[in-house]
Each structure stands twice: as C-alpha cells, then as structure tokens.
Protein backbone atom coordinates (compact mmCIF):
# COMPACT_ATOMS: atom_id res chain seq x y z
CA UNK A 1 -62.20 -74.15 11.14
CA UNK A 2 -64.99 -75.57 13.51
CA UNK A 3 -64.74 -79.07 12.81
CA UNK A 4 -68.49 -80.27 14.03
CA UNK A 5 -70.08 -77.41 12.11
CA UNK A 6 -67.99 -78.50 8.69
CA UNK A 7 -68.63 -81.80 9.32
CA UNK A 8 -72.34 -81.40 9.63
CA UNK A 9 -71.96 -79.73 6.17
CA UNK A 10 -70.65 -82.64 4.60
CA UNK A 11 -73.21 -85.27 6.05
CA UNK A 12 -75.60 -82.69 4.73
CA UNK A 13 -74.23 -83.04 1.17
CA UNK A 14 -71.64 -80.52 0.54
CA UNK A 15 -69.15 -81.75 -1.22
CA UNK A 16 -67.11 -78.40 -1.10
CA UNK A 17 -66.76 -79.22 3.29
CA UNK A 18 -65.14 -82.11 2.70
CA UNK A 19 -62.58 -80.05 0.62
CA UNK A 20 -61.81 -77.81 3.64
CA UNK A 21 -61.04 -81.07 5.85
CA UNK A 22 -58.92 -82.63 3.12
CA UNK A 23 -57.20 -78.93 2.97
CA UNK A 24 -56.60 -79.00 6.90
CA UNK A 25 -55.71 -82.08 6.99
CA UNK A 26 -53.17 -83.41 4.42
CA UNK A 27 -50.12 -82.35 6.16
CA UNK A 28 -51.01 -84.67 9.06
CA UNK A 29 -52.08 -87.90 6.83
CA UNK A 30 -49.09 -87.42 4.73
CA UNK A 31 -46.64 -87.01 7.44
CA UNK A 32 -48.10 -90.98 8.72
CA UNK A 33 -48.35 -92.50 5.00
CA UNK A 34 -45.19 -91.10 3.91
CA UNK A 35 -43.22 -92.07 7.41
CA UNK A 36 -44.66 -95.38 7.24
CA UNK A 37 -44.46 -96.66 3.47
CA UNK A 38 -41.12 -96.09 1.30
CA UNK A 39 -42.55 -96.36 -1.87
CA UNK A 40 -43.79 -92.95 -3.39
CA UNK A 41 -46.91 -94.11 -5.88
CA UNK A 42 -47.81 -96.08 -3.13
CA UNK A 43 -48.04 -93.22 -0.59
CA UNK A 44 -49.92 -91.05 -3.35
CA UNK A 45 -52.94 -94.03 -3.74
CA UNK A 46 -52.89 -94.45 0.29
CA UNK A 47 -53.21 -90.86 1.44
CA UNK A 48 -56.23 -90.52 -1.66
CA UNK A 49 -57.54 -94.48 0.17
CA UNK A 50 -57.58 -92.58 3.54
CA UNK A 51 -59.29 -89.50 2.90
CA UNK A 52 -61.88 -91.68 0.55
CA UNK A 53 -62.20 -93.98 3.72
CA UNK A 54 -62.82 -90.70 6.01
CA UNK A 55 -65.81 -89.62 3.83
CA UNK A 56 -67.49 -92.86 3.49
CA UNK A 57 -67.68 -93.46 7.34
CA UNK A 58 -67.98 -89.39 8.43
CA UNK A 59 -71.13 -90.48 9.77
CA UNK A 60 -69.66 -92.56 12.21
CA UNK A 61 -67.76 -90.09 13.76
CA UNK A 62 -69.10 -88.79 17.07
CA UNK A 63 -66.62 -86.56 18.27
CA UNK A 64 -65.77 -88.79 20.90
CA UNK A 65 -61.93 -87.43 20.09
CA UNK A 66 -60.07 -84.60 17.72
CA UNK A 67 -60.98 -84.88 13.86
CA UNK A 68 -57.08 -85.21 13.74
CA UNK A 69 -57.14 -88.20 16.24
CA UNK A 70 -59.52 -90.00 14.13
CA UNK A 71 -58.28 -89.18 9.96
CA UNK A 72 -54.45 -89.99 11.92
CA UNK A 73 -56.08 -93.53 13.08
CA UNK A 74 -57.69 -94.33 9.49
CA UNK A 75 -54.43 -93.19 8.31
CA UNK A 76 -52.59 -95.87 10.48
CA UNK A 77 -54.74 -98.61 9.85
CA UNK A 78 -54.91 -98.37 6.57
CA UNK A 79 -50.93 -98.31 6.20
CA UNK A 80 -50.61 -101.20 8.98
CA UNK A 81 -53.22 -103.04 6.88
CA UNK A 82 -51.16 -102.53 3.18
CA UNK A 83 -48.08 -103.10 5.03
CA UNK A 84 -48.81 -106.21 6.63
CA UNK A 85 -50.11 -107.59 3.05
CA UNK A 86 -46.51 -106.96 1.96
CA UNK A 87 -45.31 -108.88 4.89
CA UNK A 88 -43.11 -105.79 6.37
CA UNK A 89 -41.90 -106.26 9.59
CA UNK A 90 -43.54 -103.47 11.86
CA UNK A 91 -41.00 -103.28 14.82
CA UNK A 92 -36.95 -103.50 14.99
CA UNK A 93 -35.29 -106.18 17.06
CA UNK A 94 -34.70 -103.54 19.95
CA UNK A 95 -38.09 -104.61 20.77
CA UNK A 96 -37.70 -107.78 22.05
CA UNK A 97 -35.26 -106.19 24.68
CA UNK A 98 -36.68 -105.68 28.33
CA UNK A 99 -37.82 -102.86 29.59
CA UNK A 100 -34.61 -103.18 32.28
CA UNK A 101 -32.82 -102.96 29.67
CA UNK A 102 -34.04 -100.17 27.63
CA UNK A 103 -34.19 -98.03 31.20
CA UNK A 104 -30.25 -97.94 30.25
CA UNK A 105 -28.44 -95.68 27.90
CA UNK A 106 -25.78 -96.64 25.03
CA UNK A 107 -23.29 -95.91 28.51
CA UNK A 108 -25.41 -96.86 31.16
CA UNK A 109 -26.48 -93.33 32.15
CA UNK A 110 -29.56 -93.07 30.70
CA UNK A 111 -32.49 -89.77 31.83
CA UNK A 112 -35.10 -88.74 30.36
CA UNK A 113 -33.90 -85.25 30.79
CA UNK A 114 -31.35 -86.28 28.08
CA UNK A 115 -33.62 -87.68 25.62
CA UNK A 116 -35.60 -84.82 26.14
CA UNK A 117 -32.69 -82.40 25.07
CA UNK A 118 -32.43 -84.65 22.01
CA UNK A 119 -35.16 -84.39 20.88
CA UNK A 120 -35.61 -80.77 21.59
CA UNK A 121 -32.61 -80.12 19.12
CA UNK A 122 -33.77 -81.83 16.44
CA UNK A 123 -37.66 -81.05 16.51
CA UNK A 124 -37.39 -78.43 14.41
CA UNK A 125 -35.75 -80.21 11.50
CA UNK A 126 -38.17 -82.67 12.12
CA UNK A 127 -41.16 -80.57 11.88
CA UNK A 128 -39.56 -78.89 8.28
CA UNK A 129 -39.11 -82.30 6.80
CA UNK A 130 -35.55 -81.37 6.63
CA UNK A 131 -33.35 -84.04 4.44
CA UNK A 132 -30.92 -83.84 7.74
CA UNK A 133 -29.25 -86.91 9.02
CA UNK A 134 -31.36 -86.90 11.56
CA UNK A 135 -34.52 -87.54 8.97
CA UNK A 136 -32.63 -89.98 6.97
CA UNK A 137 -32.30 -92.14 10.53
CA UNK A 138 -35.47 -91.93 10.99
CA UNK A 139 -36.61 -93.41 7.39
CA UNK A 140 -34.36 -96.34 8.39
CA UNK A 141 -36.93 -96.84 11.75
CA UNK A 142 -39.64 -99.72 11.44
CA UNK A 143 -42.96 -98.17 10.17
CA UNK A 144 -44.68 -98.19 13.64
CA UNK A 145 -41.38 -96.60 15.43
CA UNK A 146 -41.46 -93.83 12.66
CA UNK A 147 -45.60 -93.24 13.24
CA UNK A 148 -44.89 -93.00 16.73
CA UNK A 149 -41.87 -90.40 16.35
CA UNK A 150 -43.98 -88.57 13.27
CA UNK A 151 -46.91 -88.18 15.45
CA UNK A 152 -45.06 -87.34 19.06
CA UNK A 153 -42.61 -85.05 17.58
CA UNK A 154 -43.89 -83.43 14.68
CA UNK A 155 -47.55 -83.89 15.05
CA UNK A 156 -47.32 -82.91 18.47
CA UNK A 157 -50.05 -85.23 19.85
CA UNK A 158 -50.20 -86.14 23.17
CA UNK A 159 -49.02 -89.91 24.50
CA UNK A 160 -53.16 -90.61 25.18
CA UNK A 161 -54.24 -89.54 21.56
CA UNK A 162 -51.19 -91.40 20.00
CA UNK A 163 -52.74 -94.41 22.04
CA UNK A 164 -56.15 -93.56 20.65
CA UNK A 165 -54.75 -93.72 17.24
CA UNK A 166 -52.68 -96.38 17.68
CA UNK A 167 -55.15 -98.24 20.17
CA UNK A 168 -52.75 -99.07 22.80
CA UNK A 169 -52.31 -97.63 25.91
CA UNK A 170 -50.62 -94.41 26.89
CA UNK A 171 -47.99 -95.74 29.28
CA UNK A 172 -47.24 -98.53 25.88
CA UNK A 173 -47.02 -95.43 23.77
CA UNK A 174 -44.60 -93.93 26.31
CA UNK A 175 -42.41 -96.82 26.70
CA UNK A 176 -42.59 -97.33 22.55
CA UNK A 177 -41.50 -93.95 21.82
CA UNK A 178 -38.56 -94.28 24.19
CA UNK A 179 -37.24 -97.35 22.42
CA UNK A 180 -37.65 -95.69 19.27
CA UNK A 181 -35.73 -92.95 19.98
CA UNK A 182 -33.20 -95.38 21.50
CA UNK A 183 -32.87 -97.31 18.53
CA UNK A 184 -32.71 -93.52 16.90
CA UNK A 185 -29.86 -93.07 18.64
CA UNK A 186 -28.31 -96.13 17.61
CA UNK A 187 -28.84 -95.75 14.22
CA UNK A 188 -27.11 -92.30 14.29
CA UNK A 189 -24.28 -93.08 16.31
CA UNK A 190 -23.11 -95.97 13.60
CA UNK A 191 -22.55 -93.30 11.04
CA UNK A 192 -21.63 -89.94 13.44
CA UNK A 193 -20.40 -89.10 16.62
CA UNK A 194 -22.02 -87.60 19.21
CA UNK A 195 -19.98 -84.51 19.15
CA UNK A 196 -21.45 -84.38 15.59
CA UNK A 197 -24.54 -84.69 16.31
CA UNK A 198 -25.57 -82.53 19.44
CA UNK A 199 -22.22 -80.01 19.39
C-alpha cells in the first residue's frame, strides 16, 4: 500500500484506512508485544493500546522515517513503559560485562562470520514463529534483548531504524544485538550441544 496516501485518508476521516494499516501492520506489533511481555491477555490489551495510540497521534507523523519504524517505536515504548510498572528487569547480567569481553567467544575464538552463520541457520525458524529450541531460548532473553533479536532477525530492520525505534544509536544497537545473541548462545548451550544445534 502507499503509506502517505492511506495515511492522508485517515487524517481525512476514514475510518476504513486505518483498517488497512492495522491489516499491514499487526504481524510487526505483535512480533514486539508478544517477544517482550509473557503474559498472553496482556499482549492482546497492548497490541489493541498501540494501534489506539498510533491513531490518536497519526497527525504527528511526518514521514521523517518508515510507517513500520514509527508503529514498531510506539510498540516499544508502550511495552518498556507497562514493563517497567511491573518492575521487570529489561537487560540480563551479560550486560554489565565489557565490551573486551564480549569481543570473545564461549572458547575465545569469537568472528562475526560465525555469528553470522548462526544466525543464518536459524532465521528461518525464527521468521515462522517456530516452537524450536531455538524460539524457546529466545523467550528466556530479557525483553529488550528479545526486541532487538525480533526486530534484527525477523523484522529485518536495519541496525539505524532499530536505533530509531529504540532511540539509541546504531553502533549501541550493533554491540546490543551481539550480546544478545551471545547470551543466546549461552542459554542454548546449557541444555544442547553444539553438534545439536548447528549439525
């Protein structure tokens, strides 16, 4: 759809628009409300709370980024903002580590061309919503390490709009997505082995 001509329609009045962006657009706020928050009826009243925020303050929006950037920003604020109320802790302890240290794998070799044949194995279980071990260890993430993996790898947005939604930098969103993918890692390898897992 062309986004600035549907949203014109809806500042306009039509309620029936606002159904086509809702349409286009549920995947991407469910795959943030439901990574983020555990509890089902609470996802249910959040991703309704999102899309009710996103019509009230349309008129705000200027295009200045994607439609998708800015519904997946309301979507994280407004589960940072219910989580925080429930006092949930939004990062693991892996990141308090230094950055030294994360530059190292489980064995000391770490690359990024390795991480990036990790994650190229499991993307497409990712992206199906598989219930594969791999999706279970990412439920057991903290909420902002699973928004970051939800949006990088199954989302497919770019480090600088994941910093746009997220409003921190690109290079933080870099070096957050590879210590959640570390602590990924970890979590896996306490349940399989890595023959298991990438055989």
């Amino acid at each position: 759809m062309d986004e600035r001509v549907v949203v014109e329609q809806v500042l306009k009045g039509d309620v029936s628009a606002y159904k086509l962006i809702v349409d286009g657009y549920q995947n991407l706020v469910g795959h943030m409300v439901f990574r983020m928050v555990s509890n089902r009826s609470d996802r249910e009243d959040l991703c309704q709370e999102v899309f009710v925020k996103a019509y009230e303050n349309l008129r705000t929006f200027k295009f200045q980024c994607k439609l998708s950037t800015w519904l997946s920003k309301i979507a994280y604020n407004t589960c940072l903002n219910f989580l925080q109320k429930k006092k949930v802790p939004l990062y693991g302890e892996i990141q308090e580590h230094s950055l030294e240290n994360d530059e190292k794998d489980l064995d000391g070799q770490f690359s990024e061309s390795y991480w990036s044949s990790f994650s190229a194995v499991d993307l497409e279980a990712m992206k199906k919503e598989s219930g594969s071990i791999v999706q279970n260890a990412i439920e057991a993430l903290p909420p902002d390490y699973k928004a970051i993996v939800t949006l990088y790898h199954v989302d497919e947005l770019s480090y600088e709009e994941i910093g746009e939604v997220l409003s921190i930098p690109a290079g933080t969103v870099k070096s957050h997505l590879f210590r959640a993918r570390r602590l990924l890692k970890i979590k896996l390898l306490e349940n399989y082995t890595a023959e298991e897992l990438w055989s």
